[in-house]
Protein backbone atom coordinates (compact mmCIF):
# COMPACT_ATOMS: atom_id res chain seq x y z
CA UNK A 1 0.00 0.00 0.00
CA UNK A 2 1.48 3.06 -1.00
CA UNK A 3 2.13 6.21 1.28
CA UNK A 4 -0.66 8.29 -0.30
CA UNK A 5 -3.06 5.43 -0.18
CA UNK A 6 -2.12 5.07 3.51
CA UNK A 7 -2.46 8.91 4.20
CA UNK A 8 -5.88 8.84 2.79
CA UNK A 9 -6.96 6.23 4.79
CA UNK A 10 -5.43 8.11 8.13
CA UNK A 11 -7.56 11.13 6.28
CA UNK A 12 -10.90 9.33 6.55
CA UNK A 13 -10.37 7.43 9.42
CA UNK A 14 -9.27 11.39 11.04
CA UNK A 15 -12.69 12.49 9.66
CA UNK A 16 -14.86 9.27 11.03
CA UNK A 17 -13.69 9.91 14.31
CA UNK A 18 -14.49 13.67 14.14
CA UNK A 19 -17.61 12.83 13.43
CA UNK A 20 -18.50 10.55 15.98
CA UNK A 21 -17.35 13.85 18.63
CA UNK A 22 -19.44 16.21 16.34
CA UNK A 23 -22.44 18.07 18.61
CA UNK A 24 -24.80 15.53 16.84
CA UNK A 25 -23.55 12.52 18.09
CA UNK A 26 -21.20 13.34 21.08
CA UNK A 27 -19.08 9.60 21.37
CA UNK A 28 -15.61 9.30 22.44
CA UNK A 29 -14.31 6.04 21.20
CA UNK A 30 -11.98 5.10 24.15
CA UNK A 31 -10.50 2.13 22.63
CA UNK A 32 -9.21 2.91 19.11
CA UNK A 33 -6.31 0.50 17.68
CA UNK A 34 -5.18 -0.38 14.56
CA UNK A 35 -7.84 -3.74 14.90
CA UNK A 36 -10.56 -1.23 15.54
CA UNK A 37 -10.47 -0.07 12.39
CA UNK A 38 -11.83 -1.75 9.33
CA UNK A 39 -11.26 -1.23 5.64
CA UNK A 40 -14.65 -1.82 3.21
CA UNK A 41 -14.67 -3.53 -0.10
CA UNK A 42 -14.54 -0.14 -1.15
CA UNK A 43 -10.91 0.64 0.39
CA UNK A 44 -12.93 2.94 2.72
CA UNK A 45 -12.03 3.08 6.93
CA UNK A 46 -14.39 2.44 9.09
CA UNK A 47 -14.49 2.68 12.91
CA UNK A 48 -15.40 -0.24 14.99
CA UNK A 49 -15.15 -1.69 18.64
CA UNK A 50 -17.18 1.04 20.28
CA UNK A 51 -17.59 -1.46 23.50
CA UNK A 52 -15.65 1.43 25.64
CA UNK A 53 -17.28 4.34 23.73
CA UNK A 54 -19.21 6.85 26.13
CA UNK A 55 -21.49 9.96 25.73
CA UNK A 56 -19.95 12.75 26.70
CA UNK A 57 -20.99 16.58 27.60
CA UNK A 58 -24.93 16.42 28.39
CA UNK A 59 -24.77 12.87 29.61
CA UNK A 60 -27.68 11.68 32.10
CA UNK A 61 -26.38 9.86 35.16
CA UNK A 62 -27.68 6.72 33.36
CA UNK A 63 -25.08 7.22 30.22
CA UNK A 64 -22.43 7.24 32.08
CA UNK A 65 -20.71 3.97 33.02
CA UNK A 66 -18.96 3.60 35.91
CA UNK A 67 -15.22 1.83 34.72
CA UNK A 68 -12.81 2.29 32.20
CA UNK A 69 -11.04 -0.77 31.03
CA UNK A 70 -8.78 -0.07 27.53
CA UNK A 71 -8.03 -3.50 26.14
CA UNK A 72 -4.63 -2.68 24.60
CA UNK A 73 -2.36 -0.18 26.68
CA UNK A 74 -0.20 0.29 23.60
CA UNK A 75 -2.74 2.85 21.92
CA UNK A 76 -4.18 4.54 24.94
CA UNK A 77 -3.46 7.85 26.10
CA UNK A 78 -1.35 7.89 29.22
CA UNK A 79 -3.65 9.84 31.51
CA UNK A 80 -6.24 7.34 31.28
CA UNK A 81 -3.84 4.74 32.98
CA UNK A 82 -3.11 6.60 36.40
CA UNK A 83 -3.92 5.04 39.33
CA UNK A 84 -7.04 7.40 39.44
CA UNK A 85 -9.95 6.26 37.08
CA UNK A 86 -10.37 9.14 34.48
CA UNK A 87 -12.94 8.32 31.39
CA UNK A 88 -11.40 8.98 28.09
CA UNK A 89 -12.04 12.57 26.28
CA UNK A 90 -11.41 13.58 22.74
CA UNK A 91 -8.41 14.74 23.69
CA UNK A 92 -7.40 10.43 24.79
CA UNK A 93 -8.50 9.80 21.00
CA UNK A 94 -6.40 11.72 19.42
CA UNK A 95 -3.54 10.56 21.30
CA UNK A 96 -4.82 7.02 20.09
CA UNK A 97 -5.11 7.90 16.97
CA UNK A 98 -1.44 9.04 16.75
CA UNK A 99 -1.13 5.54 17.38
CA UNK A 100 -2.94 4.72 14.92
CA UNK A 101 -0.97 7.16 12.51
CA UNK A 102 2.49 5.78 13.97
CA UNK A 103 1.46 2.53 13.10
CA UNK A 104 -0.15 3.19 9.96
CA UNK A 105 2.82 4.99 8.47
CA UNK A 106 5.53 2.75 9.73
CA UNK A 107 3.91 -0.54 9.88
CA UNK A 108 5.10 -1.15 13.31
CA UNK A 109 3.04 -1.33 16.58
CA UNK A 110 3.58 1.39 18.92
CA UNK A 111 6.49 0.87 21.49
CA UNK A 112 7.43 -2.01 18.69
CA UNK A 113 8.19 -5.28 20.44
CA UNK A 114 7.93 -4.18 24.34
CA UNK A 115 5.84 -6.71 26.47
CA UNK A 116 2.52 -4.65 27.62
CA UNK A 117 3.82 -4.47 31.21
CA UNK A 118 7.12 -2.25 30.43
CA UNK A 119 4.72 -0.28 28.17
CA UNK A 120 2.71 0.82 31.12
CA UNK A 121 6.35 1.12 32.47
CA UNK A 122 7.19 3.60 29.76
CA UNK A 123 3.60 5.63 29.93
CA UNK A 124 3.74 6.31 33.88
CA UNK A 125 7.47 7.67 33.19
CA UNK A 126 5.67 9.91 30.13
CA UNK A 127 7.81 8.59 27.59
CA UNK A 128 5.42 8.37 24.29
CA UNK A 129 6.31 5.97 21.36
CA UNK A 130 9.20 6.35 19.66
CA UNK A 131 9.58 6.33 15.47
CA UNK A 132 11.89 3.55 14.36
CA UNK A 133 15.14 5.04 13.10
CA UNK A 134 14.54 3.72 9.61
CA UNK A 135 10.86 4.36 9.07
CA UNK A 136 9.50 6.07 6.20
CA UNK A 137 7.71 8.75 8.03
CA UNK A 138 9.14 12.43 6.89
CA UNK A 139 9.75 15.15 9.13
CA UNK A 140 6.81 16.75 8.88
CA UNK A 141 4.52 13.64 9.84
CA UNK A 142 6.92 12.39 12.88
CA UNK A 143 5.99 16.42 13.92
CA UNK A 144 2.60 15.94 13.70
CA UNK A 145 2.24 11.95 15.29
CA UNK A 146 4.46 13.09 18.24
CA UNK A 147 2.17 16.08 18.73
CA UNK A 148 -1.10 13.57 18.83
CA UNK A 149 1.49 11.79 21.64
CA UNK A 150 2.18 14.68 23.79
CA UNK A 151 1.38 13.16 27.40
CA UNK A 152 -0.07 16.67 27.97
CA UNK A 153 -3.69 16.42 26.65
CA UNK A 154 -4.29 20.22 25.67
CA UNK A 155 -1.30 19.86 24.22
CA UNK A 156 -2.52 17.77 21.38
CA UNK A 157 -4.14 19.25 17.98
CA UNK A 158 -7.42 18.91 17.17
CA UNK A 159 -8.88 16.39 14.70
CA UNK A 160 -9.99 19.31 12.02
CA UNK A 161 -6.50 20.40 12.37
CA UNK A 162 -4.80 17.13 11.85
CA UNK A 163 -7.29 16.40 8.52
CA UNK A 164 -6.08 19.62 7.40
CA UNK A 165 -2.42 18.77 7.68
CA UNK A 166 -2.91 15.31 6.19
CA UNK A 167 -5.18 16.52 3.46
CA UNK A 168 -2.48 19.10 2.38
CA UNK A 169 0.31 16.52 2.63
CA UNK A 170 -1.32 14.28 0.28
CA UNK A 171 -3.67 16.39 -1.66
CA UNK A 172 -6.61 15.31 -0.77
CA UNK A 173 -9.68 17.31 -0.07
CA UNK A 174 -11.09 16.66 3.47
């Protein structure tokens, strides 16, 4: 799969996932990995695994569950694995989904071949995922994944602005 076929996908799979925030639907995923998302018979992304996904902003005390359990602690966003329970936020996704870009654009798993326990090792000391050395991600993409990874959450761009930068870098309308 070529690089722009693989930056249109991280396009669409960007937009999908704005979407499901939008004021119309108002869903944070919680749990997006690379096997969360699908690819149609029409080479199009779509977003699955919503199992963790919770309403956000107006929620009624009867939309909110009460645990958050992320099934793979490679993809998920560092603040959601302190030893106090926070619920994932928009802000968690995006981190994810800079997982999801790493892994995309590399082809290797975030934190590569580290067992799951020196992961969470890794996350509590804030170090994010590194690029391999001899990926084909340019400069301005490593930028823009290690932004998505910043253990700071307001630190992290915004989905419209990530779709913008990925739609310019591969000339592809959003």
């Amino acid at each position: 799969i070529s690089k722009d076929e693989r930056t249109l996908i991280l396009v669409r799979v960007a937009e999908a996932l704005y979407y499901i925030h939008s004021e119309l639907h108002h869903v944070v995923h919680g749990d997006l990995t690379g096997s969360s998302i699908l690819i149609n018979g029409d080479g199009r992304p779509l977003i699955s695994d919503f199992t963790l996904s919770s309403i956000f902003a107006h929620r009624s005390p009867m939309s909110n569950f009460q645990s958050f359990a992320p099934t793979s602690f490679r993809w998920t966003a560092p603040e959601l694995l302190g030893p106090a329970e926070k619920e994932p936020t928009i802000k968690s996704d995006v981190y994810s989904y800079g997982c999801v870009m790493l892994h995309t654009m590399s082809g290797q798993l975030p934190y590569g071949e580290m067992h799951d326990i020196s992961v969470l090792l890794e996350k509590r000391h804030g170090r994010r995922p590194q690029i391999p050395v001899h990926s084909p991600i340019e400069g301005t993409h490593c930028k823009w994944i290690n932004d998505c990874l910043d253990v700071t959450p307001e630190h992290r761009p915004s989905l419209p602005d990530i779709i913008r930068f990925l739609s310019s870098s591969g000339g592809y309308m959003a």
